[in-house]
N, C-alpha and C. Protein backbone atom coordinates (compact mmCIF):
# COMPACT_ATOMS: atom_id res chain seq x y z
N UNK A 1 8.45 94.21 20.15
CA UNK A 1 8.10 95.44 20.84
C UNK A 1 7.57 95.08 22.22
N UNK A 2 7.87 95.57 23.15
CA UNK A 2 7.94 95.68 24.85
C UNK A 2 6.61 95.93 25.00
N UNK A 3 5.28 95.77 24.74
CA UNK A 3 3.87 96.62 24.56
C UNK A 3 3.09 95.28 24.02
N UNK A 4 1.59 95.48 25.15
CA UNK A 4 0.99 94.27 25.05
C UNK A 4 -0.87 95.60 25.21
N UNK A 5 -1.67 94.97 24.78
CA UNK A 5 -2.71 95.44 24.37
C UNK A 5 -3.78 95.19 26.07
N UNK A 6 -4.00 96.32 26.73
CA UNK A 6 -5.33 95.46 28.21
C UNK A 6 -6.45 95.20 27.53
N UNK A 7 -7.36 95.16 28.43
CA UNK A 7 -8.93 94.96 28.25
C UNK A 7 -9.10 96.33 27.73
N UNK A 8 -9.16 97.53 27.67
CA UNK A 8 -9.45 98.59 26.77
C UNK A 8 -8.91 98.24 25.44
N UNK A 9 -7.84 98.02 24.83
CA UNK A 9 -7.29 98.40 23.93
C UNK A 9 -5.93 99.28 24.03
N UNK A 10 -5.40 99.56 25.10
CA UNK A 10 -4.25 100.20 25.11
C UNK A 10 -3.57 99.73 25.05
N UNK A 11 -2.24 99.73 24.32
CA UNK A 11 -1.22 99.71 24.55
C UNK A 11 0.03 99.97 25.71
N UNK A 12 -0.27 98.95 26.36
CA UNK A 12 0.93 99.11 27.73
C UNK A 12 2.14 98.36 27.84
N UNK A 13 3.28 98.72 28.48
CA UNK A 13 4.29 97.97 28.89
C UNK A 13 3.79 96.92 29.64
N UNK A 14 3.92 95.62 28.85
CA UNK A 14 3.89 94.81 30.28
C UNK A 14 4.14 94.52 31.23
N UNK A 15 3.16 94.30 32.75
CA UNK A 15 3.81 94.44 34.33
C UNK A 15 3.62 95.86 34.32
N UNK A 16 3.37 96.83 34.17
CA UNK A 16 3.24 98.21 34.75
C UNK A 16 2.15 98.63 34.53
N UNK A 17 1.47 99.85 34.58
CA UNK A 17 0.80 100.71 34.23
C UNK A 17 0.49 101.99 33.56
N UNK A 18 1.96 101.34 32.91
CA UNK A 18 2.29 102.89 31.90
C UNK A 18 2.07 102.07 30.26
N UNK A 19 1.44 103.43 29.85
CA UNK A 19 1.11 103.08 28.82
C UNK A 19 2.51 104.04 27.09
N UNK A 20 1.83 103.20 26.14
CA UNK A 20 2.29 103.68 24.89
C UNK A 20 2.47 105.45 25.31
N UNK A 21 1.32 105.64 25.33
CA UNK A 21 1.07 107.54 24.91
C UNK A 21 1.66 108.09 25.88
N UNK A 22 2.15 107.69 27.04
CA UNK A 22 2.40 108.26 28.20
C UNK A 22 3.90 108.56 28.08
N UNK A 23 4.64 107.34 27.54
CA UNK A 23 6.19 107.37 27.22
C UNK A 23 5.78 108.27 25.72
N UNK A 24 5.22 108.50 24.97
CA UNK A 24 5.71 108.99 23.45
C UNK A 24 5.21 110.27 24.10
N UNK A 25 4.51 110.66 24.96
CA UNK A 25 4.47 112.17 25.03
C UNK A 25 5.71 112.40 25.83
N UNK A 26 6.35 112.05 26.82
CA UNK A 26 7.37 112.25 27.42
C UNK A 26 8.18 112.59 26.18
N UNK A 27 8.83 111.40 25.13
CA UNK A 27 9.39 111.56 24.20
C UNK A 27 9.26 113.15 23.48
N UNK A 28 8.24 113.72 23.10
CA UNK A 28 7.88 114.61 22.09
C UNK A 28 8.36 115.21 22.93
N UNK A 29 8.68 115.28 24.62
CA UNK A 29 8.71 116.90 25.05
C UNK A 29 10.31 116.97 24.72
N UNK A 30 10.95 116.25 24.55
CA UNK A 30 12.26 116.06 24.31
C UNK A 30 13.20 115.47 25.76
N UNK A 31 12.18 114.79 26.96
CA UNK A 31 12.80 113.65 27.78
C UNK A 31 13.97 113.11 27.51
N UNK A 32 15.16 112.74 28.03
CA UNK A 32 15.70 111.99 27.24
C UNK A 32 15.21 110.09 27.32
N UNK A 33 15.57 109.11 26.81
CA UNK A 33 15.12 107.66 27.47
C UNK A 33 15.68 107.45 28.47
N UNK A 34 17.19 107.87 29.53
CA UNK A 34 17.36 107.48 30.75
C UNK A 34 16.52 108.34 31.85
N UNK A 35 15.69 109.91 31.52
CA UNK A 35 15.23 110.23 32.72
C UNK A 35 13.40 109.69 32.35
N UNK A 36 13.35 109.31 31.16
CA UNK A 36 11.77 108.40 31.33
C UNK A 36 12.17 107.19 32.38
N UNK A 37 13.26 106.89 31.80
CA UNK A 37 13.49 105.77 32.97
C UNK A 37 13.82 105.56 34.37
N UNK A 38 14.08 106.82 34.31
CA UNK A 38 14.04 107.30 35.74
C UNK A 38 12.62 107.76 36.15
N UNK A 39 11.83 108.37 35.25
CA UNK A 39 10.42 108.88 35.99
C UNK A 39 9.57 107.30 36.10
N UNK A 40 10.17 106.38 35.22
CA UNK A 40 8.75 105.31 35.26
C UNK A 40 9.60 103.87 35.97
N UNK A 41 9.89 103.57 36.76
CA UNK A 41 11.51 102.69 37.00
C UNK A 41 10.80 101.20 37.05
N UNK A 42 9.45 101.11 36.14
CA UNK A 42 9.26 100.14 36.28
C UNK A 42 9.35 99.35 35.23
N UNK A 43 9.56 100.51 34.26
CA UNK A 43 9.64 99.94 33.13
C UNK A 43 11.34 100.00 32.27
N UNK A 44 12.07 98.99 32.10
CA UNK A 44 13.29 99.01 31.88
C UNK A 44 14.03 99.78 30.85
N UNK A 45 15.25 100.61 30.90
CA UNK A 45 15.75 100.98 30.25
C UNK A 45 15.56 100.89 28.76
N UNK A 46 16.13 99.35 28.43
CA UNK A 46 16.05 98.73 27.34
C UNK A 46 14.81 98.97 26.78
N UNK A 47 13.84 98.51 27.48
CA UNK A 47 12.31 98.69 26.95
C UNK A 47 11.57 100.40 26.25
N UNK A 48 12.60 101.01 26.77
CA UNK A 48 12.50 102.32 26.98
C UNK A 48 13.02 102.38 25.21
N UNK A 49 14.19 102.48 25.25
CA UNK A 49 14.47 102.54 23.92
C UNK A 49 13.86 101.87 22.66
N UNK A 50 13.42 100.53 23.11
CA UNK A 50 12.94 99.57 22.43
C UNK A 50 11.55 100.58 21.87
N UNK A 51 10.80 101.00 22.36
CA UNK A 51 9.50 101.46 22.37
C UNK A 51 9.93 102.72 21.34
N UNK A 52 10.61 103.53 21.62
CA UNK A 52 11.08 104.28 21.10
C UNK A 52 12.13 104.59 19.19
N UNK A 53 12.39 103.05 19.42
CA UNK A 53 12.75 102.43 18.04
C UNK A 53 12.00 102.31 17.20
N UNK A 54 10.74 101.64 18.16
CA UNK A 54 9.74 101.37 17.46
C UNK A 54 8.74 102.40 16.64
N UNK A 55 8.61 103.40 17.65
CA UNK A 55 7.90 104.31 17.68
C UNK A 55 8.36 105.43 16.25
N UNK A 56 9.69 105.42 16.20
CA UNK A 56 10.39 106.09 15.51
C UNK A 56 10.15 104.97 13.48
N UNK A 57 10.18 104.26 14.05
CA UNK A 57 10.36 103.37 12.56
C UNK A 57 8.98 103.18 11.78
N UNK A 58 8.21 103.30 13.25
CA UNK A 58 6.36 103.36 12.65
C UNK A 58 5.54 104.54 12.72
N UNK A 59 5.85 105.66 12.72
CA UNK A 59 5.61 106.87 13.78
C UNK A 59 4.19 106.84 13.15
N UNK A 60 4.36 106.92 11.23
CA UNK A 60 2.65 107.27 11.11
C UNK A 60 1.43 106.31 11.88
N UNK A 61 1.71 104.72 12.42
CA UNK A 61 1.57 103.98 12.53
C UNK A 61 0.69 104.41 13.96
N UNK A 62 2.09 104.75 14.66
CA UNK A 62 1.72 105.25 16.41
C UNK A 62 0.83 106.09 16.27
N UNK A 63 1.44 107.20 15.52
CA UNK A 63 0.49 108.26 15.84
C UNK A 63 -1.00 108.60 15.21
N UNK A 64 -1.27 107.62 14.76
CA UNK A 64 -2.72 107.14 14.23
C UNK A 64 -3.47 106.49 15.64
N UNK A 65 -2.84 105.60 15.93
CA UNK A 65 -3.41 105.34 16.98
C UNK A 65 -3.25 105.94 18.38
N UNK A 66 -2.04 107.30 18.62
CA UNK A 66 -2.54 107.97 19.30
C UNK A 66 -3.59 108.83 19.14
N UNK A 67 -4.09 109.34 18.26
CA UNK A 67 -4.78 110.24 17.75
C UNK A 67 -6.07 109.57 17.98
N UNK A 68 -6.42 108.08 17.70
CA UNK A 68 -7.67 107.57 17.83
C UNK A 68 -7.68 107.49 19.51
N UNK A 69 -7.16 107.16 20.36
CA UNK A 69 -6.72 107.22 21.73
C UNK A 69 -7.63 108.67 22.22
N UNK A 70 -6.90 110.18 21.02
CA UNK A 70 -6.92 111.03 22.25
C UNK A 70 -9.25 111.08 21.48
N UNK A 71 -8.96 110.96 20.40
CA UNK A 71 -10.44 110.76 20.01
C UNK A 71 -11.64 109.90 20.84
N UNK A 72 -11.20 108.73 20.94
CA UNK A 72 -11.98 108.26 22.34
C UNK A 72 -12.09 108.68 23.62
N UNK A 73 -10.93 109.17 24.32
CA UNK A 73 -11.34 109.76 25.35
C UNK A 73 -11.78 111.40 25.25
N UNK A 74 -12.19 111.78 24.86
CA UNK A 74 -12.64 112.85 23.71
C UNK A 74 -14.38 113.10 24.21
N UNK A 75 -14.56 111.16 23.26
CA UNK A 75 -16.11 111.08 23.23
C UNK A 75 -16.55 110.75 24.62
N UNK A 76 -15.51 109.97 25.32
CA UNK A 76 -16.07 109.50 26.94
C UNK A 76 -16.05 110.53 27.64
N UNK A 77 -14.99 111.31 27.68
CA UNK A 77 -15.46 112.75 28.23
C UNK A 77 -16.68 113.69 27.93
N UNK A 78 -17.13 114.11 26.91
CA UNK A 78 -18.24 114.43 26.19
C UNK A 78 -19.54 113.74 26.96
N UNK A 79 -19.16 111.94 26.99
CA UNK A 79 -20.62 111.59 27.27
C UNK A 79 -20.98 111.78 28.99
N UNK A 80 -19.50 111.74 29.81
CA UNK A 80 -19.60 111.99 31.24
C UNK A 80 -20.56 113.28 31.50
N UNK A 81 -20.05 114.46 30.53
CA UNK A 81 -20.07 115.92 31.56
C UNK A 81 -21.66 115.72 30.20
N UNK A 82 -22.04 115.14 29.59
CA UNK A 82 -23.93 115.33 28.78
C UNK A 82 -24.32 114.73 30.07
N UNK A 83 -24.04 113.56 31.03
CA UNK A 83 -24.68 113.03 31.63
C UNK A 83 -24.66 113.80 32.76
N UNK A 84 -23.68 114.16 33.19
CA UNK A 84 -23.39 115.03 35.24
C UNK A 84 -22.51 116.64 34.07
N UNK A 85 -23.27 117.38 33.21
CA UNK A 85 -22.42 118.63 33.29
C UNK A 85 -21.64 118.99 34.78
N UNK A 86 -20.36 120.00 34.05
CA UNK A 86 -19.47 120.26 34.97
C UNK A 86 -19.85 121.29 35.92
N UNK A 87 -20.93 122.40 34.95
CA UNK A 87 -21.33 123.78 35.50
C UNK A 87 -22.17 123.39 37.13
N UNK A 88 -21.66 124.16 37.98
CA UNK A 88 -22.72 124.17 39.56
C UNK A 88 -22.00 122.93 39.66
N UNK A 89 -20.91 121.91 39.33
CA UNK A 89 -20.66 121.11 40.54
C UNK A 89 -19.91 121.51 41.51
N UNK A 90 -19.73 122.05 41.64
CA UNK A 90 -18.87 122.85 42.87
C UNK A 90 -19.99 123.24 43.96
N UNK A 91 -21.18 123.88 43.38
CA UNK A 91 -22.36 123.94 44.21
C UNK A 91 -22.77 122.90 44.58
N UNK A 92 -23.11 121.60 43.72
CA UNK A 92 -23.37 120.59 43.90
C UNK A 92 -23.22 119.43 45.08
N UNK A 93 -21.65 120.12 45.12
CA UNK A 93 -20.88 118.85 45.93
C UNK A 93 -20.92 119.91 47.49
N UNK A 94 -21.04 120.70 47.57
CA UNK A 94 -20.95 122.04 48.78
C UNK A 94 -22.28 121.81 49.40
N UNK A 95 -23.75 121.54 48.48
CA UNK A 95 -24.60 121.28 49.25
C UNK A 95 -24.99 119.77 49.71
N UNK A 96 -24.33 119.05 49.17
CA UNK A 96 -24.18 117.41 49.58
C UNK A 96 -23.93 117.43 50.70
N UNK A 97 -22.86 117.95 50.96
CA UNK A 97 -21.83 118.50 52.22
C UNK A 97 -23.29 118.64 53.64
N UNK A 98 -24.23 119.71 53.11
CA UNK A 98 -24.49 120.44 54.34
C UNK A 98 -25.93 119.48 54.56
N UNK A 99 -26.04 118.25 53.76
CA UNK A 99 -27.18 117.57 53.62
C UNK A 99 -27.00 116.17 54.91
């Protein structure tokens, strides 16, 4: 499989910056693999399918670990907006401005 793990834990194509979840959501919308490969051209055709083989032969597999994916960024979001809530930043950043 075309997919190597970063310093987070993601799953990426190696050499790019596209990750696992990024091609399998393309996939779900019903993309076909030559216009992913056209939206991501860094990542090869072949690889394209490859991922997609994969994806298909392990799906409960993937989608466990997409699911823990969308769960973590979930909680990091959660802990951003406990630390800087979202409400009044718009005020926030308007009176920075006039400071």
């Amino acid at each position: 499989m075309p997919l190597v793990r970063d310093l987070a834990g993601r799953l990426m194509v190696p050499g790019t910056r596209i990750s696992l979840d990024v091609l399998v959501a393309d996939f779900k919308q019903g993309k076909t693999p030559e216009s992913i490969h056209d939206a991501y051209e860094t990542v090869s055709l072949a690889d394209v399918y490859a991922i997609f083989a994969y994806y298909l032969r392990h799906r409960a597999e993937v989608e466990a670990y997409l699911a823990e994916q969308m769960r973590e960024g979930a909680e990091i979001q959660a802990r951003i907006e406990a630390d800087d809530p979202p409400e009044g930043l718009r005020t926030r950043l308007l009176a920075s401005l006039d400071s």
